[in-house]
Protein backbone atom coordinates (compact mmCIF):
# COMPACT_ATOMS: atom_id res chain seq x y z
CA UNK A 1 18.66 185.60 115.49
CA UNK A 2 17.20 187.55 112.88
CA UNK A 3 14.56 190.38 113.90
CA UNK A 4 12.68 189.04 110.69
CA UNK A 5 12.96 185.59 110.85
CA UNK A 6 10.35 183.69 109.07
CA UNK A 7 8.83 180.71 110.15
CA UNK A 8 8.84 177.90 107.17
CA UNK A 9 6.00 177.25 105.31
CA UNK A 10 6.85 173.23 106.55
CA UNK A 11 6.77 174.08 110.27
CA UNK A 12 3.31 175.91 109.72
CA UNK A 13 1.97 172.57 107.69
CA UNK A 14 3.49 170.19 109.96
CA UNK A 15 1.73 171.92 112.68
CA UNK A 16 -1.77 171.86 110.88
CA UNK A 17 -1.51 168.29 110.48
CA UNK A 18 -0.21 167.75 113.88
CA UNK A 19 -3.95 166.96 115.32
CA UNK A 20 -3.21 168.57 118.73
CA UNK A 21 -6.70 170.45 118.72
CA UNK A 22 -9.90 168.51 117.83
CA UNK A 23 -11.27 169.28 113.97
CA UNK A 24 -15.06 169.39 114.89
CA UNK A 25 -16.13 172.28 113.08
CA UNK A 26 -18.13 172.36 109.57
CA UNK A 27 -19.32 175.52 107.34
CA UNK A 28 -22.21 176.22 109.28
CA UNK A 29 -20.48 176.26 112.28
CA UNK A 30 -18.14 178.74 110.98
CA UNK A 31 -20.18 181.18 109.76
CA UNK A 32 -22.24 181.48 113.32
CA UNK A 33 -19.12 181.77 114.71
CA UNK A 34 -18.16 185.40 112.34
CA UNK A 35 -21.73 186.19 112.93
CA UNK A 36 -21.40 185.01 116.91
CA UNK A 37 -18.36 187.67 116.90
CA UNK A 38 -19.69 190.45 114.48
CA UNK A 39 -23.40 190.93 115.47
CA UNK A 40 -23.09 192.03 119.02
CA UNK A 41 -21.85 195.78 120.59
CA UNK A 42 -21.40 197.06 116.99
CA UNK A 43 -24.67 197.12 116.21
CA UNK A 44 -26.49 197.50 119.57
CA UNK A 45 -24.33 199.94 121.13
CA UNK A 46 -21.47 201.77 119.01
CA UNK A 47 -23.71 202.28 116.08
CA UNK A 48 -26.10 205.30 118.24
CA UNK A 49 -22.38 207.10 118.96
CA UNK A 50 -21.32 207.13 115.42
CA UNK A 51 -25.08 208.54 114.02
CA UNK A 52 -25.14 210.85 117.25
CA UNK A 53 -21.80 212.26 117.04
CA UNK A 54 -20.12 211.83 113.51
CA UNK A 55 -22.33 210.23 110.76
CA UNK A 56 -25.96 211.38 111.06
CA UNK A 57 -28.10 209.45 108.92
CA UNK A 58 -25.03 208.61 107.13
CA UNK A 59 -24.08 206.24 109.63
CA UNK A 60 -25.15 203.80 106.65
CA UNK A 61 -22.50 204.83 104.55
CA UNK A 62 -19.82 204.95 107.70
CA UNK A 63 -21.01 201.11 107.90
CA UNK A 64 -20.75 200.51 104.09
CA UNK A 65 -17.21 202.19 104.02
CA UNK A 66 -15.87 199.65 107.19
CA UNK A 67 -17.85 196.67 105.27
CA UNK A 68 -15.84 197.08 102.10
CA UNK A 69 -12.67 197.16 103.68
CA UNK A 70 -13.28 194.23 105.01
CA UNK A 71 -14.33 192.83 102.12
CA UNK A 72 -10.41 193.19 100.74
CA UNK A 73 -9.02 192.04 103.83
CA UNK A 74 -11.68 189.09 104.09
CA UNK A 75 -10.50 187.53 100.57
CA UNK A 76 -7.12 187.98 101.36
CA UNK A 77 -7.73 186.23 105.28
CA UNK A 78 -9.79 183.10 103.15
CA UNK A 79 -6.53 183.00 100.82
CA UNK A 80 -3.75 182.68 104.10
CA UNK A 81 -6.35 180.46 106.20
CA UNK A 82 -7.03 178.35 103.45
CA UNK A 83 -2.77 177.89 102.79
CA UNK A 84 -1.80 178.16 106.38
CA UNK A 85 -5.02 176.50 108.69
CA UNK A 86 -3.19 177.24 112.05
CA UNK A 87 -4.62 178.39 115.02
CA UNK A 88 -3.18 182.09 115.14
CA UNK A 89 -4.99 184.07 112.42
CA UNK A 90 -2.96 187.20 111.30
CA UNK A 91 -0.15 186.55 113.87
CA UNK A 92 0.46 183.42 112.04
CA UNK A 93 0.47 184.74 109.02
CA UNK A 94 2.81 187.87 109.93
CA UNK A 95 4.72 185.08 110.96
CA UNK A 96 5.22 183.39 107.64
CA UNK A 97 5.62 186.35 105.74
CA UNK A 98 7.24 189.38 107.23
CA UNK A 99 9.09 187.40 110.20
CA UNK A 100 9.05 187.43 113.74
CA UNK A 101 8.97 191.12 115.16
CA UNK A 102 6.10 191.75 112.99
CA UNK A 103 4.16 188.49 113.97
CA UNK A 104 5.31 189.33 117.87
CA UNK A 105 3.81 192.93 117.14
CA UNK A 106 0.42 191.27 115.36
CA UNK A 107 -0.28 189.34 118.34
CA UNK A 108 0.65 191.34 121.33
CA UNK A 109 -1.99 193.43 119.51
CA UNK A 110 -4.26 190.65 118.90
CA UNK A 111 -4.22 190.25 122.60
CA UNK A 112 -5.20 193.71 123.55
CA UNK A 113 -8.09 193.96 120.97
CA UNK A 114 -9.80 190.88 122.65
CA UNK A 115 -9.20 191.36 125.52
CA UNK A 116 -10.38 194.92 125.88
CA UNK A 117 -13.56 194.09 123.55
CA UNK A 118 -14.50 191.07 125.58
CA UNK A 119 -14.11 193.65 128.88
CA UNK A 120 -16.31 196.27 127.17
CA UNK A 121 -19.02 193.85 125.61
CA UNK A 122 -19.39 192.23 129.19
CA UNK A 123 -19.93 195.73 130.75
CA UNK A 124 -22.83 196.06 127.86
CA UNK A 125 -24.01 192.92 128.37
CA UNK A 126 -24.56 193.52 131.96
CA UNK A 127 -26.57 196.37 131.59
CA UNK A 128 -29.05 194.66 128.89
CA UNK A 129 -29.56 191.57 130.87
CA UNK A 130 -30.19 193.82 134.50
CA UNK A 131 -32.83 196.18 132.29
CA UNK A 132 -34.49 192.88 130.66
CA UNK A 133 -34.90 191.41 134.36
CA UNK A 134 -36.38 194.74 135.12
CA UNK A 135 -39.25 193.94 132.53
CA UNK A 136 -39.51 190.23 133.26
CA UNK A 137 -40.36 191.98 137.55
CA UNK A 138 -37.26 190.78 138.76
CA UNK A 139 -34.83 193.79 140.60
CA UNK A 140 -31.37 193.02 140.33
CA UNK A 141 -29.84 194.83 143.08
CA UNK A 142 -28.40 197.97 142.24
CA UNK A 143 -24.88 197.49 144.27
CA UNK A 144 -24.49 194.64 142.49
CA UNK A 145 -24.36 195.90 139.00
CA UNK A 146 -21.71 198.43 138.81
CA UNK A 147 -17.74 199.13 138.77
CA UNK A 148 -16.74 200.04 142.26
CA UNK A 149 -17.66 203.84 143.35
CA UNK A 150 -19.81 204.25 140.40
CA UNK A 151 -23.22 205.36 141.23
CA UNK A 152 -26.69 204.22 140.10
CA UNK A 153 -29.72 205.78 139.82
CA UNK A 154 -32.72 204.09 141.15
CA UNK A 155 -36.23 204.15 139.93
CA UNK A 156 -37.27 205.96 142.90
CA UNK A 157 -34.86 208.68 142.51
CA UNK A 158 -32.21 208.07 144.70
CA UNK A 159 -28.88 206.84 144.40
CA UNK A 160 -26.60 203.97 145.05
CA UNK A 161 -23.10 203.31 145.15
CA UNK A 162 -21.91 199.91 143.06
CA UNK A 163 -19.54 197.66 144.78
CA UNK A 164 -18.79 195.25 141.49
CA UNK A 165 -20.78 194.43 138.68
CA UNK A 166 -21.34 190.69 139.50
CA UNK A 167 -23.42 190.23 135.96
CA UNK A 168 -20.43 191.11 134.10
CA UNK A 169 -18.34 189.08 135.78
CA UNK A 170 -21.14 185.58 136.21
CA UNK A 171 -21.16 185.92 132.42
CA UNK A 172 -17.26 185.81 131.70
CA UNK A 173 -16.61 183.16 133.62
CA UNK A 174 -19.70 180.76 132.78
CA UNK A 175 -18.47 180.96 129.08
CA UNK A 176 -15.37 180.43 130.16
CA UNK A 177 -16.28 177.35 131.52
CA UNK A 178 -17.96 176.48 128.43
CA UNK A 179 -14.82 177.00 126.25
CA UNK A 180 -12.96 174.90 128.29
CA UNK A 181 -15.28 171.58 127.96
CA UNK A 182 -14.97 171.55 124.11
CA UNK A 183 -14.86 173.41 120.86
CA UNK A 184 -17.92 171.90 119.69
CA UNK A 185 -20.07 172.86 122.78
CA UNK A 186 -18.92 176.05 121.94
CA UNK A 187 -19.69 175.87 118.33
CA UNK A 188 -23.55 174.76 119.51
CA UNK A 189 -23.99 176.96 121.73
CA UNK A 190 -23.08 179.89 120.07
CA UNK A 191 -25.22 178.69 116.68
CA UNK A 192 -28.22 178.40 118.62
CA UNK A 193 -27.47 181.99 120.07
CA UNK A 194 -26.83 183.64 116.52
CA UNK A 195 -30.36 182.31 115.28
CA UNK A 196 -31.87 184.63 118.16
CA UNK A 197 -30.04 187.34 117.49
CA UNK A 198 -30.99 187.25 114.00
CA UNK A 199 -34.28 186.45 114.31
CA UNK A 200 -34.72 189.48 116.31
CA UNK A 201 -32.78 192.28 114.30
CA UNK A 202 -35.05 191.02 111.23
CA UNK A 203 -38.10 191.79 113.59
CA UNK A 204 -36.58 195.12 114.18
CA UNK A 205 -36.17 195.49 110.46
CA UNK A 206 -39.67 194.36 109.19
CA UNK A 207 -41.54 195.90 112.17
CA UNK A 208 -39.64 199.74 112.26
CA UNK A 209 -39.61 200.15 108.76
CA UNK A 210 -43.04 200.62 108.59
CA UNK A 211 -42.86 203.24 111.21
CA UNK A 212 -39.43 205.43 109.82
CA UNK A 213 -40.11 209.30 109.77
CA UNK A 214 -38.55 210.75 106.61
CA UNK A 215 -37.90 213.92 108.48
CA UNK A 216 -35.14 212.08 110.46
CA UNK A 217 -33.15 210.91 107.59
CA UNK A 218 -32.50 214.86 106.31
CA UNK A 219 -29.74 215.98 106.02
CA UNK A 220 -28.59 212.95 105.31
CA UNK A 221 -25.02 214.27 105.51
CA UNK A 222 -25.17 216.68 108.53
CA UNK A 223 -22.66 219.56 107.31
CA UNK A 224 -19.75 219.18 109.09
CA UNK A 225 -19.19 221.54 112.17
CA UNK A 226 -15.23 222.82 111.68
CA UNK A 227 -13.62 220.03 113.34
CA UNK A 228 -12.45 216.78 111.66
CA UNK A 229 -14.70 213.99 112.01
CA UNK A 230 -17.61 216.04 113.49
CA UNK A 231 -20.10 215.05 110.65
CA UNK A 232 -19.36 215.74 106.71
CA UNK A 233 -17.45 213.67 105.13
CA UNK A 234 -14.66 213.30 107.82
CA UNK A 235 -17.02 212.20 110.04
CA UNK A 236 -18.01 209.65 107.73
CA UNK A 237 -14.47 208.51 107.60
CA UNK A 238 -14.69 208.47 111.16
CA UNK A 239 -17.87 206.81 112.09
CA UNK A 240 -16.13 203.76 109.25
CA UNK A 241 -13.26 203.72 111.34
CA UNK A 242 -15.02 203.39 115.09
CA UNK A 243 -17.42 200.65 113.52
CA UNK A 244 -14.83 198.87 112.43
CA UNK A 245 -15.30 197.63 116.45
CA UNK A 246 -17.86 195.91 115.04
CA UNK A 247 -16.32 193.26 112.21
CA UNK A 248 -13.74 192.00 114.75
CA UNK A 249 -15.61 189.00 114.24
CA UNK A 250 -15.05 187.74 110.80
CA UNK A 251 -11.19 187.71 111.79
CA UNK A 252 -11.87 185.01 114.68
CA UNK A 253 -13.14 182.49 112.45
CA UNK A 254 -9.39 181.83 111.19
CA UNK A 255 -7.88 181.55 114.64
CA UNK A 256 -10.31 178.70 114.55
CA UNK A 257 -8.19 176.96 111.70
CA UNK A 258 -7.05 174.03 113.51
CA UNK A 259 -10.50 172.90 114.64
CA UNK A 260 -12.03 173.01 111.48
CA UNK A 261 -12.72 169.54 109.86
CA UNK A 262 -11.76 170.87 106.13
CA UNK A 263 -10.29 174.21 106.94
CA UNK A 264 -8.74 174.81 103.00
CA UNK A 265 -12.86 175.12 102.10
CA UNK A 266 -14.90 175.78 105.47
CA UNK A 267 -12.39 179.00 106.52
CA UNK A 268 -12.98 180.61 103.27
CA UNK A 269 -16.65 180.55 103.31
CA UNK A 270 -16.86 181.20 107.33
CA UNK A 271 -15.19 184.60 106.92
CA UNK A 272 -16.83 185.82 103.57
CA UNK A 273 -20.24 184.55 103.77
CA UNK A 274 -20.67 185.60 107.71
CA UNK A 275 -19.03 189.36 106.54
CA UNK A 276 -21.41 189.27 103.76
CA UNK A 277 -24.46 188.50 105.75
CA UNK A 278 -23.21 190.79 108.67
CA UNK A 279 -23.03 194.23 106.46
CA UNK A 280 -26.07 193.68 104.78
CA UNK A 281 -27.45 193.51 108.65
CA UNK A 282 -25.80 196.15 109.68
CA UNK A 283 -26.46 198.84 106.98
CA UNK A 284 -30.40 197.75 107.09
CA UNK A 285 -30.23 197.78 111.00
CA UNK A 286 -28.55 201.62 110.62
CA UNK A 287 -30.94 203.00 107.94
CA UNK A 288 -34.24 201.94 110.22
CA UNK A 289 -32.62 203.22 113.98
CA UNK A 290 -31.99 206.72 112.41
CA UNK A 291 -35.15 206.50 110.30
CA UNK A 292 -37.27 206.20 113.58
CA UNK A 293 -35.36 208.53 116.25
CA UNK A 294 -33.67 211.95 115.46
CA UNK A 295 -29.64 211.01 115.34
CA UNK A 296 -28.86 213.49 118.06
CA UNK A 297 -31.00 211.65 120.44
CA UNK A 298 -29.05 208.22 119.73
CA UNK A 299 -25.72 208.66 122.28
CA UNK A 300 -26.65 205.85 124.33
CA UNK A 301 -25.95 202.61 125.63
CA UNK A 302 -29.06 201.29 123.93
CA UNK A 303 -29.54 203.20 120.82
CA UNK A 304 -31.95 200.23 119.29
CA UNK A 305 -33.88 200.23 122.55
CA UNK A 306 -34.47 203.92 122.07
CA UNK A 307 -35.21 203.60 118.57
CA UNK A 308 -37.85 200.60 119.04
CA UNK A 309 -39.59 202.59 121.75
CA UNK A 310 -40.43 205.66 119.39
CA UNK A 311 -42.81 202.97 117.78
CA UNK A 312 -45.11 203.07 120.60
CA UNK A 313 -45.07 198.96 120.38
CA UNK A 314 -45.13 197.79 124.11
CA UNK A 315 -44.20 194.28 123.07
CA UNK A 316 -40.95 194.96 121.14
CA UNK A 317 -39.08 196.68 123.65
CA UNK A 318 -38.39 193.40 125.72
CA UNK A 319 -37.12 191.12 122.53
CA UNK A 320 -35.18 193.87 121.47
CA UNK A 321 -33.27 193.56 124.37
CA UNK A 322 -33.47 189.64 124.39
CA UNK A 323 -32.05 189.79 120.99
CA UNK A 324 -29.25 192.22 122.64
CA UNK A 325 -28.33 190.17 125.48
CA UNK A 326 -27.98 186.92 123.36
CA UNK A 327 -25.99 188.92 121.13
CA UNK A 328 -23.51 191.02 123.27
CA UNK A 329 -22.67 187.05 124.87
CA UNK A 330 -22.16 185.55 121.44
CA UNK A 331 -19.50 188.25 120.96
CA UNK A 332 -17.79 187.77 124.35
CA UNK A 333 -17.93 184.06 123.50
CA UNK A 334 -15.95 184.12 120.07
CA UNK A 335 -13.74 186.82 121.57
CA UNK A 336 -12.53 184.47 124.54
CA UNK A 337 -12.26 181.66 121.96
CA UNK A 338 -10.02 183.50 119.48
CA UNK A 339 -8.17 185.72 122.49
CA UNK A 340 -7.46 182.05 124.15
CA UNK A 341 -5.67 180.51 120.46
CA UNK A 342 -3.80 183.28 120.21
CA UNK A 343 -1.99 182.76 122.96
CA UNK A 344 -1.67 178.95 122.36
CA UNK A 345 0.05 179.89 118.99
CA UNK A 346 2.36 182.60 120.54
CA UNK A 347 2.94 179.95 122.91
CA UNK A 348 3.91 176.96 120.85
CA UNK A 349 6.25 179.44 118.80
CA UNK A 350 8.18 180.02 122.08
CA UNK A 351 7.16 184.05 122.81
CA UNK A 352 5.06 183.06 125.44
CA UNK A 353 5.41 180.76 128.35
CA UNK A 354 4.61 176.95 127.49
CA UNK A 355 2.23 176.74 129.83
CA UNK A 356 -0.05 178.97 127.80
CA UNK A 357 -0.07 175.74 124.93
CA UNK A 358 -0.89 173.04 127.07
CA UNK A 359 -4.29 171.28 126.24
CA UNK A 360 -6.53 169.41 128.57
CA UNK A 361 -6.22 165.81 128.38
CA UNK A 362 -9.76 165.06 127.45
CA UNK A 363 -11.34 168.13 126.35
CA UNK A 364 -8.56 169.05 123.97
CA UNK A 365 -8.93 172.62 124.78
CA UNK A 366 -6.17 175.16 125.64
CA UNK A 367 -7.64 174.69 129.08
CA UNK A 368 -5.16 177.15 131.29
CA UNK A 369 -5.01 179.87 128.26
CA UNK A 370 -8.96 180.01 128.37
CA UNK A 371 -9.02 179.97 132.26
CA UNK A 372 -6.21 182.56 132.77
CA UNK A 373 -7.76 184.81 130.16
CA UNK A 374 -11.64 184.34 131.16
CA UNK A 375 -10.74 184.92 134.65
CA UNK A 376 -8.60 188.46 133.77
CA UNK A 377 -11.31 189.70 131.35
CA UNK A 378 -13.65 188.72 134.39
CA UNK A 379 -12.41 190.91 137.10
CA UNK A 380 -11.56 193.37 134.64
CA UNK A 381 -15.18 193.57 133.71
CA UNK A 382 -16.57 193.31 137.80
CA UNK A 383 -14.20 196.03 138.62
CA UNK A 384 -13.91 198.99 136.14
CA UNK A 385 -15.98 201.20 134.40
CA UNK A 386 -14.69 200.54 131.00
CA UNK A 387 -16.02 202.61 128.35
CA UNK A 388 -16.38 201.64 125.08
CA UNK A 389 -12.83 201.43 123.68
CA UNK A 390 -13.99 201.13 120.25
CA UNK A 391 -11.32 203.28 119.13
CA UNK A 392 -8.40 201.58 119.91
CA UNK A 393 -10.08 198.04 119.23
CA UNK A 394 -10.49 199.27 115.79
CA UNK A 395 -7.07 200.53 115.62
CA UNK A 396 -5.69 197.34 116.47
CA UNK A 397 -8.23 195.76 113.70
CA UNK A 398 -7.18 197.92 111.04
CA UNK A 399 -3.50 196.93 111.71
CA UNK A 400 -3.80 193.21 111.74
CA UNK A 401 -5.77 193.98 108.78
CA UNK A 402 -3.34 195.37 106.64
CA UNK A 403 -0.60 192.92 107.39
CA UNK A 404 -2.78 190.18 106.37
CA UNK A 405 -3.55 192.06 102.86
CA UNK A 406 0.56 192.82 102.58
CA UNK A 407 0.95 189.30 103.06
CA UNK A 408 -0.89 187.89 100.41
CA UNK A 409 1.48 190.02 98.13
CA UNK A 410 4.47 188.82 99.79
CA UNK A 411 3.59 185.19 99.64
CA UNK A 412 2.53 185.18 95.85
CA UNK A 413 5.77 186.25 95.34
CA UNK A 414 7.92 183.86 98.15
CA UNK A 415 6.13 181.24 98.12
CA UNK A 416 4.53 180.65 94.57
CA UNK A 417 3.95 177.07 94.27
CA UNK A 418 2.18 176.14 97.74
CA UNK A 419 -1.45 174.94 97.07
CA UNK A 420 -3.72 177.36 97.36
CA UNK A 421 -7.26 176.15 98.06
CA UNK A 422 -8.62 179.35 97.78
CA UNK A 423 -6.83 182.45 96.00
CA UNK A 424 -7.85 185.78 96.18
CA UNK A 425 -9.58 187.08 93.02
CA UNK A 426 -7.53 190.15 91.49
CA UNK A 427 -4.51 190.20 92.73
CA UNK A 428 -2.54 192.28 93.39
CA UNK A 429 -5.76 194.94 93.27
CA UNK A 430 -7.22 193.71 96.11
CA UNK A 431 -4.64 193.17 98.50
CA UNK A 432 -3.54 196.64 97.07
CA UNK A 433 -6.74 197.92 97.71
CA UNK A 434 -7.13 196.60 101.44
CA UNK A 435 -3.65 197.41 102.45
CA UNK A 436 -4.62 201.04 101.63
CA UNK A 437 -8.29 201.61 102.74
CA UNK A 438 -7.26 200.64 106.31
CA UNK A 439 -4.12 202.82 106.42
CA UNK A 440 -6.44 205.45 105.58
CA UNK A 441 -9.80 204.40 108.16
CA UNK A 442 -6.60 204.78 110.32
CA UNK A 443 -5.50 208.12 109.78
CA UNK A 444 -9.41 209.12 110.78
CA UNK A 445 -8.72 207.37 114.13
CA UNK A 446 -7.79 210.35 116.74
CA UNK A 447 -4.18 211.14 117.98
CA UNK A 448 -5.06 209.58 121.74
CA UNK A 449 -5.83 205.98 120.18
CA UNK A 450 -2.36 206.27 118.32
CA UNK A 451 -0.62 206.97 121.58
CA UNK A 452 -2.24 204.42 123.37
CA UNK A 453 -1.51 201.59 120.80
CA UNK A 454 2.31 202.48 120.82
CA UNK A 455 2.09 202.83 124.79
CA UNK A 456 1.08 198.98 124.60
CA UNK A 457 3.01 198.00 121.77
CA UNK A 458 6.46 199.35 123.55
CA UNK A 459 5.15 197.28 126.94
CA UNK A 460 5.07 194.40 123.87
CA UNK A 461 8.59 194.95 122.68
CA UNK A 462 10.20 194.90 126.34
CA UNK A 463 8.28 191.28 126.82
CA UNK A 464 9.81 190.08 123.62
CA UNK A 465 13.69 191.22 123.56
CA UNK A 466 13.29 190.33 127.71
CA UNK A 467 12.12 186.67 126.83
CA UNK A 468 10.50 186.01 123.59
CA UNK A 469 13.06 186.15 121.12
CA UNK A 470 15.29 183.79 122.90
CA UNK A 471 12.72 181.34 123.41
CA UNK A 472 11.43 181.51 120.09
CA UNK A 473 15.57 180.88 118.69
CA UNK A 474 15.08 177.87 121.03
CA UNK A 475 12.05 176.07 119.41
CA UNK A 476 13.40 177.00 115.61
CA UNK A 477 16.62 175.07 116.28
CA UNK A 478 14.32 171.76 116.66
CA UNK A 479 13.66 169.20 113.83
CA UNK A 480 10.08 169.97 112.22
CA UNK A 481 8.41 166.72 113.57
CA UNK A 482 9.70 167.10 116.73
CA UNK A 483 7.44 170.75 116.49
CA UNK A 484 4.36 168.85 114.53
């Protein structure tokens, strides 16, 4: 009845093996899924706030800072996946190496980052895919495409009041759908979305450097205006630790451990090479936007849009936001995917209801985990006007992060002998290293995100000592193959 119960290294294996979830996914397919999750609201919506309000033309080095870290925390995620190919990602490993409140804590948080970025990148989406109707001559009506009360401005200067925004919610659940008939459905769709999307920021990249002001990019470090994180240096710090919204995505490959057809190689290279690719995107993507359009003029909800129409090019504009809406769905894709095998791990381990790890019979999905959670994120997204909760996302992030760096150490030293089909270089510098750069991106985070995240972890905690940890005694007291 330990708080810190650990779950055996043998339970995790026999689980892996257990072939409960279809292995249908190679390399390729791994690495469009990080890029599916990473490439979306990051780049084509949080990036303007961070330039606009924190970073300046530094918002390059606020995306450099958030790529390293992830660098350390994405070699010490290939190491655990590699060891440990369970559906779960840094739950499961919290699991295995600090024990069970810390896992329970891991996931409750996994939860509420995808969740709440799925909610927000659905809002976004919406509002791409009703402005690239607009240029394609079809009018999506106004009352349709809003949270309740909220009102919208109309081209001929009047207003409307929104009833629901029916995109938001048309795209949730048609992906949902999707997720439930099959992993590798999924996997296809989402690889032939990820070539669009990066087909189109390369445009963007090729085209607007040819048209970048200097004049824009000075000072390159705005000086910073007496509060923390308002430009300077602090707000380089934290721009890194509000774009750090943005490489959610690497960590969703592993929660797709158990559905990858050699996960000990595939995991490894689907979280380093898709990080890889993604911050060299990102930091070119951020160096053209602020090279075209003053940073101060880059607080919107299209900051790429506004940046591609200082070119004067009339025929950019619309693949821009192509590129956009393919993007922004990729994301809510791989964030219902990874949000839906969370809860099927929690599940299994007995913190969650059993219902939550019950697979379809010939789809082999976690059918009522994906439908229960497509369906909330749906009428979350029809039904409020989320803002971009970047903050907290990242918060959330940064914690799972550090665990999964802490763990490494821990299991190097508990667990010594366990094949390792990948090991992380350096050690114990780079788990070191991570543990530390994202307990400081952190500490840049503001004082409302911290309450926030302890408001939902202590809702967490009540769920757990009310039912969890009971359960969870209840499936540890049965025999390993009974579990596989």
């Amino acid at each position: 009845m330990s708080l810190f119960v650990r779950k055996p290294m043998g339970t995790l294996l026999a689980e892996a093996g257990a072939g409960t979830l279809r292995r249908e996914l190679g390399p390729l397919a791994l690495v469009t899924l990080g890029i599916g999750a990473v490439i979306g609201a990051g780049i084509f919506v949080l990036s303007g706030e961070v330039a606009s309000l924190h970073a300046g033309p530094a918002l390059t080095l606020s995306m450099a800072l958030a790529g390293v870290a992830c660098v350390f925390a994405g070699l010490c995620y290939a190491e655990l996946a590699s060891m440990i190919p369970v559906a779960g990602s840094a739950y499961t490993y919290a699991y295995a190496t600090l024990g069970e409140l810390v896992a329970w804590i891991i996931g409750w948080d996994l939860i509420l980052e995808y969740s709440l970025s799925s909610s927000t990148v659905a809002v976004g989406w919406a509002g791409y895919a009703v402005t690239l109707l607009g240029e394609m001559g079809i009018t999506f009506p106004a009352r349709l495409a809003g949270a309740p009360g909220t009102h919208i401005a109309l081209a001929n200067g009047t207003q409307v009041t929104a009833l629901f925004n029916l995109p938001a919610m048309l795209i949730c659940l048609v992906l949902t759908g999707l997720l439930v008939l099959g992993i590798r459905e999924s996997a296809r769709v989402n690889t032939s979305i990820v070539i669009i999307k990066l087909v189109v920021l390369l445009l963007f990249i090729a085209v607007g450097i040819h048209y970048i002001n200097p004049a824009n990019l000075h000072p390159f470090i705005p000086p910073n205006t007496g509060v923390f994180g308002s430009f300077g240096w602090s707000g380089i710090l934290r721009g890194a630790g509000i774009i750090f919204f943005a490489y959610i995505g690497f960590d969703a490959v592993s929660t797709a451990s158990q559905e990858a057809r050699n996960p000990g190689r595939d995991i490894p290279i689907g979280i380093l090479v898709s990080l890889a690719i993604c911050t060299l995107l990102y930091i070119a993507v951020g160096a053209v936007m602020t090279g075209l359009v003053p940073y101060s003029k880059l607080n919107v909800a299209s900051p790429l849009a506004v940046a591609v129409q200082s070119t004067g090019l009339k025929w950019l504009p619309p693949i821009v936001n192509l590129g956009a809406v393919c993007g922004i769905a990729s994301v809510i894709l791989v964030n219902m995917l990874a949000q839906s095998r969370i809860f099927y791990s929690m599940s299994r381990d007995g913190l969650l209801p059993p219902i939550f790890a019950r697979l379809h019979p010939r789809f082999r999905t976690p059918h009522i985990t994906t439908a229960a959670t497509g369906i909330i994120i749906a009428i979350a997204s029809g039904l409020f006007p989320i803002s971009v909760l970047g903050q907290l996302v990242s918060m959330g992030t940064l914690l799972a992060f550090a665990i999964v760096c802490a763990g490494v150490l821990i299991l190097r030293r508990t667990e010594p002998d366990i094949p390792r089909p990948f090991r992380t270089p350096w050690t114990p510098g780079v788990p070191i290293v991570g543990t530390l750069i994202c307990l400081y991106l952190m500490s840049g985070l503001p004082l409302p995100t911290w309450i926030r995240l302890f408001v939902w972890l202590a809702i967490g905690l009540s769920i757990y000592f009310g039912y969890g940890r009971m359960k969870a005694a209840a499936i540890r007291a049965r025999p390993v193959a009974e579990l596989a």
